[in-house]
Protein backbone atom coordinates (compact mmCIF):
# COMPACT_ATOMS: atom_id res chain seq x y z
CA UNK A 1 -11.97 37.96 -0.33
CA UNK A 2 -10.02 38.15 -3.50
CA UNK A 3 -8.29 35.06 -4.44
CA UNK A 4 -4.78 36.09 -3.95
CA UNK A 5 -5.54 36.99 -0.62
CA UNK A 6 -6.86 33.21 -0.19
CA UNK A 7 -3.55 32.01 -1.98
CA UNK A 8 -1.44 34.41 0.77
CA UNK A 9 -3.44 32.80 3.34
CA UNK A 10 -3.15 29.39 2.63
CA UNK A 11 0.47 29.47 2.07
CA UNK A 12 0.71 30.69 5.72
CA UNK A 13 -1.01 28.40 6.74
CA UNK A 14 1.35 25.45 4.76
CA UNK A 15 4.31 26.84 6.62
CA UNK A 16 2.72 26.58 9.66
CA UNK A 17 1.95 22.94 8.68
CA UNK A 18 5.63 22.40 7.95
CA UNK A 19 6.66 24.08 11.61
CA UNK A 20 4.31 21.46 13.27
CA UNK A 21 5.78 18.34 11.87
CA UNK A 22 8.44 19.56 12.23
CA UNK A 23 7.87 20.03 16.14
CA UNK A 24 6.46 16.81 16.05
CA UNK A 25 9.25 14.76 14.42
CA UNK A 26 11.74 17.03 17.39
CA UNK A 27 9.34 15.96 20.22
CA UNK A 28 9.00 12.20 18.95
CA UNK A 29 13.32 12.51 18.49
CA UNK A 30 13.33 13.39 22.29
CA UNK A 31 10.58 10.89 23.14
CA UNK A 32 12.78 8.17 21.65
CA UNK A 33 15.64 9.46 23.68
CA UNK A 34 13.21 8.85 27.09
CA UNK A 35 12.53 5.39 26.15
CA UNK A 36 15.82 5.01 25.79
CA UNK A 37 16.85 6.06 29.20
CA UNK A 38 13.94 3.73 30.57
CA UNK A 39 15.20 1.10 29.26
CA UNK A 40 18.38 1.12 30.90
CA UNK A 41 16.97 2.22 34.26
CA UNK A 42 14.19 -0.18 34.11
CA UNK A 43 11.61 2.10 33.93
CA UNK A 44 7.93 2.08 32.27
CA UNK A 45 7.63 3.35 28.96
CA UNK A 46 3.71 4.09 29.85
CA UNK A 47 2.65 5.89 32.60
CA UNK A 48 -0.88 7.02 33.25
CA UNK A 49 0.23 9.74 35.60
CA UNK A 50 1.66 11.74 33.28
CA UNK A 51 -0.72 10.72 30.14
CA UNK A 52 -3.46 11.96 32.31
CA UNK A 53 -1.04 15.33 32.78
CA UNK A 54 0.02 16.00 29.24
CA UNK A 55 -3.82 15.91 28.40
CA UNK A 56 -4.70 18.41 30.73
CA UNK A 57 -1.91 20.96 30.34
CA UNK A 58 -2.22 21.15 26.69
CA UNK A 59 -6.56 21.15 26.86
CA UNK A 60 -5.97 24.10 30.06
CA UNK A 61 -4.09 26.19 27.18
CA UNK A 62 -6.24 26.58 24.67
CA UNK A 63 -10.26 27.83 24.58
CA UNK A 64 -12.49 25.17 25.90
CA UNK A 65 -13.95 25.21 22.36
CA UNK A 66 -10.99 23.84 21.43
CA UNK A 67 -10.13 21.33 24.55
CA UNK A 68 -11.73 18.21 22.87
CA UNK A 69 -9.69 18.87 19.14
CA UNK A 70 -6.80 19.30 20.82
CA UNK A 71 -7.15 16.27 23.12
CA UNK A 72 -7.50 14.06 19.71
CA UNK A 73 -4.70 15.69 18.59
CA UNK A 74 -2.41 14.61 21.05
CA UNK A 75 -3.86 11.51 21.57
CA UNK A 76 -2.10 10.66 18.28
CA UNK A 77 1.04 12.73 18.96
CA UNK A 78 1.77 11.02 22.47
CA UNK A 79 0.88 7.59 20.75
CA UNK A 80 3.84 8.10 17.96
CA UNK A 81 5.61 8.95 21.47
CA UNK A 82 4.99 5.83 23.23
CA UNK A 83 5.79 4.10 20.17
CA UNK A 84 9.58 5.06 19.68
CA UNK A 85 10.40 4.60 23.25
CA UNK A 86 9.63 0.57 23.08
CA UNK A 87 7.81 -2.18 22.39
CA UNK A 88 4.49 -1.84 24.51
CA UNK A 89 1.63 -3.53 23.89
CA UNK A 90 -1.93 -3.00 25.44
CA UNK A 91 -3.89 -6.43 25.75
CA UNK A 92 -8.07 -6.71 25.62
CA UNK A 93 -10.22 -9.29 25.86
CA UNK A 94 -12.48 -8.56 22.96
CA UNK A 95 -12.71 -6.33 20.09
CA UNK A 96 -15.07 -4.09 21.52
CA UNK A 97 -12.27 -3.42 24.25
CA UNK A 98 -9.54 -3.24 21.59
CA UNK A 99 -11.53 -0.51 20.20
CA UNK A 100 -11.36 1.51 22.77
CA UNK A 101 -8.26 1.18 23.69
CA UNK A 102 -6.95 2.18 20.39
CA UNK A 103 -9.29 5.43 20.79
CA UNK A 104 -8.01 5.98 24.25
CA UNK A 105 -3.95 5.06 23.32
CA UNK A 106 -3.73 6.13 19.38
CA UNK A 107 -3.03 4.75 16.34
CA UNK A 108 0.35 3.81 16.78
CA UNK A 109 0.53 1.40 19.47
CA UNK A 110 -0.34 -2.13 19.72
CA UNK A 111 -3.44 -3.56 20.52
CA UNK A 112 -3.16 -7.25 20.77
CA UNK A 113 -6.36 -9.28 21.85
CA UNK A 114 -6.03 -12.29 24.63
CA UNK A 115 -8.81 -13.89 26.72
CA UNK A 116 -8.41 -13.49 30.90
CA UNK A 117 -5.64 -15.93 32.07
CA UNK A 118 -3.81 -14.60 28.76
CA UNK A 119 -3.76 -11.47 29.56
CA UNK A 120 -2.51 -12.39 33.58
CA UNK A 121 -0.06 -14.14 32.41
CA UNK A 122 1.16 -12.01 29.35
CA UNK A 123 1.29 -8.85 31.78
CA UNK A 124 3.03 -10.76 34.76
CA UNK A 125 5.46 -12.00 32.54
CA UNK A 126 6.09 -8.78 30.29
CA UNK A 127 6.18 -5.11 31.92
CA UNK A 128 5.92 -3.67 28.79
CA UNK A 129 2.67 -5.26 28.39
CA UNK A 130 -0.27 -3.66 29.89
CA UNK A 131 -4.37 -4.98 30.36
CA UNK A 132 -7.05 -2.90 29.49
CA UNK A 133 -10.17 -4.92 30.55
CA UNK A 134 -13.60 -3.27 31.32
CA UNK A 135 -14.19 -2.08 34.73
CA UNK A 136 -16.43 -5.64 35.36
CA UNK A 137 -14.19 -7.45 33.77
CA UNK A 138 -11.40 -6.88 35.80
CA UNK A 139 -13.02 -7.68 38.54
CA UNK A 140 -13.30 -11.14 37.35
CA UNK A 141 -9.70 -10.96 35.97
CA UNK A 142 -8.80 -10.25 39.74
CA UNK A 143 -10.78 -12.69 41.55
CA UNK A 144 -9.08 -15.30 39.40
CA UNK A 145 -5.44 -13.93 40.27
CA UNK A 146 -6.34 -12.33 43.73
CA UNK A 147 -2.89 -12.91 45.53
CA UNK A 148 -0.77 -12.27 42.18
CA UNK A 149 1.38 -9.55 41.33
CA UNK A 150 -0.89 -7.91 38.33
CA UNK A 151 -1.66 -4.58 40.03
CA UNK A 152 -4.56 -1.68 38.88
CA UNK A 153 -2.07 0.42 37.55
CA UNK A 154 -4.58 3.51 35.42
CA UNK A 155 -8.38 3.18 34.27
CA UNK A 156 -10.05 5.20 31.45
CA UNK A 157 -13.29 6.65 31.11
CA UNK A 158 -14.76 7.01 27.24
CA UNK A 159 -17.15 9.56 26.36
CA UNK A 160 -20.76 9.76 26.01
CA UNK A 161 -21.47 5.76 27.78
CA UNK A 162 -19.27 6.79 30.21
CA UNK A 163 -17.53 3.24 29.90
CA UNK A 164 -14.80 2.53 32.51
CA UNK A 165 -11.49 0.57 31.68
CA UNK A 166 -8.89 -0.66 34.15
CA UNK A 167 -5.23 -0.62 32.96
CA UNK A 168 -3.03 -3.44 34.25
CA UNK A 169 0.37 -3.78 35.09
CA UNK A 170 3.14 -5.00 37.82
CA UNK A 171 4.18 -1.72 37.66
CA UNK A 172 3.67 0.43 41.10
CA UNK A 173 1.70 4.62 39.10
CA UNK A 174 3.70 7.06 41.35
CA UNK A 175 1.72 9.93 43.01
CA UNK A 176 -0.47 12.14 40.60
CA UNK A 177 -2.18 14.15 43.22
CA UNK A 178 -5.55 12.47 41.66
CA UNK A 179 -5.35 9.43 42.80
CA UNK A 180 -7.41 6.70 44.66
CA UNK A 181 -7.01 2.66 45.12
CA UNK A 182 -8.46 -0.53 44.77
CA UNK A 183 -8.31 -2.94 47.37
CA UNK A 184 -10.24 -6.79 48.07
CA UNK A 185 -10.92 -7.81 51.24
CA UNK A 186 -13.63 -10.33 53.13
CA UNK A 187 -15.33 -9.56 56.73
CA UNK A 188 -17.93 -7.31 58.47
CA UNK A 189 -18.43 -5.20 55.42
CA UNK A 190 -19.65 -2.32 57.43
CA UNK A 191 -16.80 -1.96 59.55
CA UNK A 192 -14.46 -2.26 56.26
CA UNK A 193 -16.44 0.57 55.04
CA UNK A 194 -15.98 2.41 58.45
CA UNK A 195 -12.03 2.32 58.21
CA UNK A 196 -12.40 4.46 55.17
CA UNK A 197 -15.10 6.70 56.18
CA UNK A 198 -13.93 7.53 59.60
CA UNK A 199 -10.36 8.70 58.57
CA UNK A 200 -12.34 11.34 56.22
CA UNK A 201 -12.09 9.54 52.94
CA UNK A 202 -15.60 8.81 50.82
CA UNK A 203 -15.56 5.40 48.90
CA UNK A 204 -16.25 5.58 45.36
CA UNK A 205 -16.93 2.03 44.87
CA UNK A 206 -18.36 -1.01 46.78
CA UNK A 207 -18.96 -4.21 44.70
CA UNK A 208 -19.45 -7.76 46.63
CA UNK A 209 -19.09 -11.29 45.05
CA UNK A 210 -18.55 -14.44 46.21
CA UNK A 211 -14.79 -15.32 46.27
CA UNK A 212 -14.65 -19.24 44.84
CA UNK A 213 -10.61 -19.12 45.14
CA UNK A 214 -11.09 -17.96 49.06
CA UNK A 215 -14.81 -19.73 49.46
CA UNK A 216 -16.78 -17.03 50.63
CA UNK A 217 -17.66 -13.69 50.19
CA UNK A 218 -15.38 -10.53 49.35
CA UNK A 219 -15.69 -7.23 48.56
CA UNK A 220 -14.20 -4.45 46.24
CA UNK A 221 -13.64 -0.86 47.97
CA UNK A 222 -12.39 1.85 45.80
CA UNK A 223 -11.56 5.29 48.00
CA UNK A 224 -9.37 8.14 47.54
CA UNK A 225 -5.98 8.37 47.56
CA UNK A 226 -2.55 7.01 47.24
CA UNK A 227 -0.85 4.30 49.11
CA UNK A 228 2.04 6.35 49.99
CA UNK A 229 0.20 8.74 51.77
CA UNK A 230 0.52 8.63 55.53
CA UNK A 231 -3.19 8.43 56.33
CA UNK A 232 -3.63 5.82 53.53
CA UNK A 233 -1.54 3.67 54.47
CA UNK A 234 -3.01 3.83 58.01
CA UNK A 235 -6.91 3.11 56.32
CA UNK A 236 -5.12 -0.16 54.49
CA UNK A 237 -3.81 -1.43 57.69
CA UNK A 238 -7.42 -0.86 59.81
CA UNK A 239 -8.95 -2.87 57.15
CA UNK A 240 -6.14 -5.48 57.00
CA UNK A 241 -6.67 -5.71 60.62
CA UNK A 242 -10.41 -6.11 60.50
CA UNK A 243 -10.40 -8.57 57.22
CA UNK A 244 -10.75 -12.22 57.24
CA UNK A 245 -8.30 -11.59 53.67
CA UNK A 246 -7.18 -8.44 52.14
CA UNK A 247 -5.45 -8.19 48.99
CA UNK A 248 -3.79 -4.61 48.04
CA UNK A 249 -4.91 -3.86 44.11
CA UNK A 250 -3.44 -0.67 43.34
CA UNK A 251 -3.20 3.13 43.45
CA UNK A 252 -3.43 4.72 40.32
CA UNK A 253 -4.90 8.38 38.71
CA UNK A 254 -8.40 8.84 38.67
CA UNK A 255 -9.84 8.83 34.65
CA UNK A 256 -10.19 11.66 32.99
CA UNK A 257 -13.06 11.71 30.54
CA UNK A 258 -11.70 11.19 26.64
């Protein structure tokens, strides 16, 4: 190829450069806007939901060659996004978590680092402050704060360890037709699992420890779902009914990989 072709090329492809900042400085105008409008509504400014949706749309549009590029573009472009629209922080309990957490959420956020009871007390206080604690972690971050208001509000899976994080928040993730829930409760751990299986839902997680704020053992079921959904709501009330203590920790979108 002769080199004034290459020139031709290239300066095509610097006009397209200027179109896409361009696009980006309009879409991080309008996010502003949003944030804006949730403030005076008292709304979230993050919301896994439609994180999770944004990623998917734009990766279902291109070739599937392309899915993962285009994911880690907009990774960055929805983290400029979040930032206009207020001042959210995501809180970790170590660096390790902090790194992550910047991978999952961007550059442009902030990651802020607090140990356990910090980061309870940080997110009950603050709902623009959100935990992102590995998936063992929380556990222990709920066990300490079992009957609190901090809710499992999004979790994130990172590529290739397949490493699990839980999101935290007091706010309530609406529907996202992916969804399933967290719950703690103590008793016949059989017939807790029963209430799920019998209504047709498969549990995706059973973890048991030994409750010291309740004195006795407890148990972690993860199943399908959202709370609003009429049979859902009906499983969370069969195994209220057959615990000795139930605590409600969320509904919130299944992880996508990232």
């Amino acid at each position: 190829m002769k080199s004034n072709e290459i020139d031709r090329l290239r300066e095509k492809i610097d006009q397209l450069d200027r179109s896409i900042i361009d696009l980006i400085s309009q879409r991080t105008a309008v996010a502003e806007e949003i944030g804006q409008i949730k403030k005076r509504q008292d709304l979230p400014i993050f919301r896994p939901d439609r994180h999770g949706a944004v990623y998917d749309r734009v990766a279902d549009s291109v070739p599937e060659a392309m899915a993962s590029g285009i994911r880690y573009i907009y990774r960055e472009i929805m983290s400029l996004g979040m930032a206009v629209e207020g001042d959210l922080v995501f809180l970790c309990p170590d660096a390790l978590s902090g790194a992550a957490a910047r991978f999952a959420f961007g550059s442009s956020v902030e990651i802020a680092l607090a140990d356990a009871p910090g980061i309870l007390r940080r997110v009950s206080a603050d709902r623009n402050a959100f935990g992102f604690v590995p998936a063992g972690e929380a556990d222990a971050v709920f066990e300490s704060l079992l009957d609190g208001d901090v809710l499992c509000y999004g979790e994130v899976v990172l590529r290739p360890d397949h490493r699990r994080y839980i999101i935290l928040s007091t706010w309530n993730c609406p529907r996202s037709g992916r969804d399933k829930k967290s719950v703690a409760a103590s008793g016949d751990l059989k017939a807790l699992i029963s209430c799920i299986e019998d209504a047709g839902r498969e549990v995706l997680r059973v973890e048991t420890f030994h409750s010291q704020k309740h004195q006795g053992p407890c148990a972690f079921l993860d199943f399908p779902g959202h709370r609003e959904d009429p049979d859902c709501a009906v499983i969370l009330e069969n195994i209220k009914s057959r615990s000795d203590y139930f605590h409600f920790l969320g509904s919130y979108p299944a992880a996508a990989e990232l």
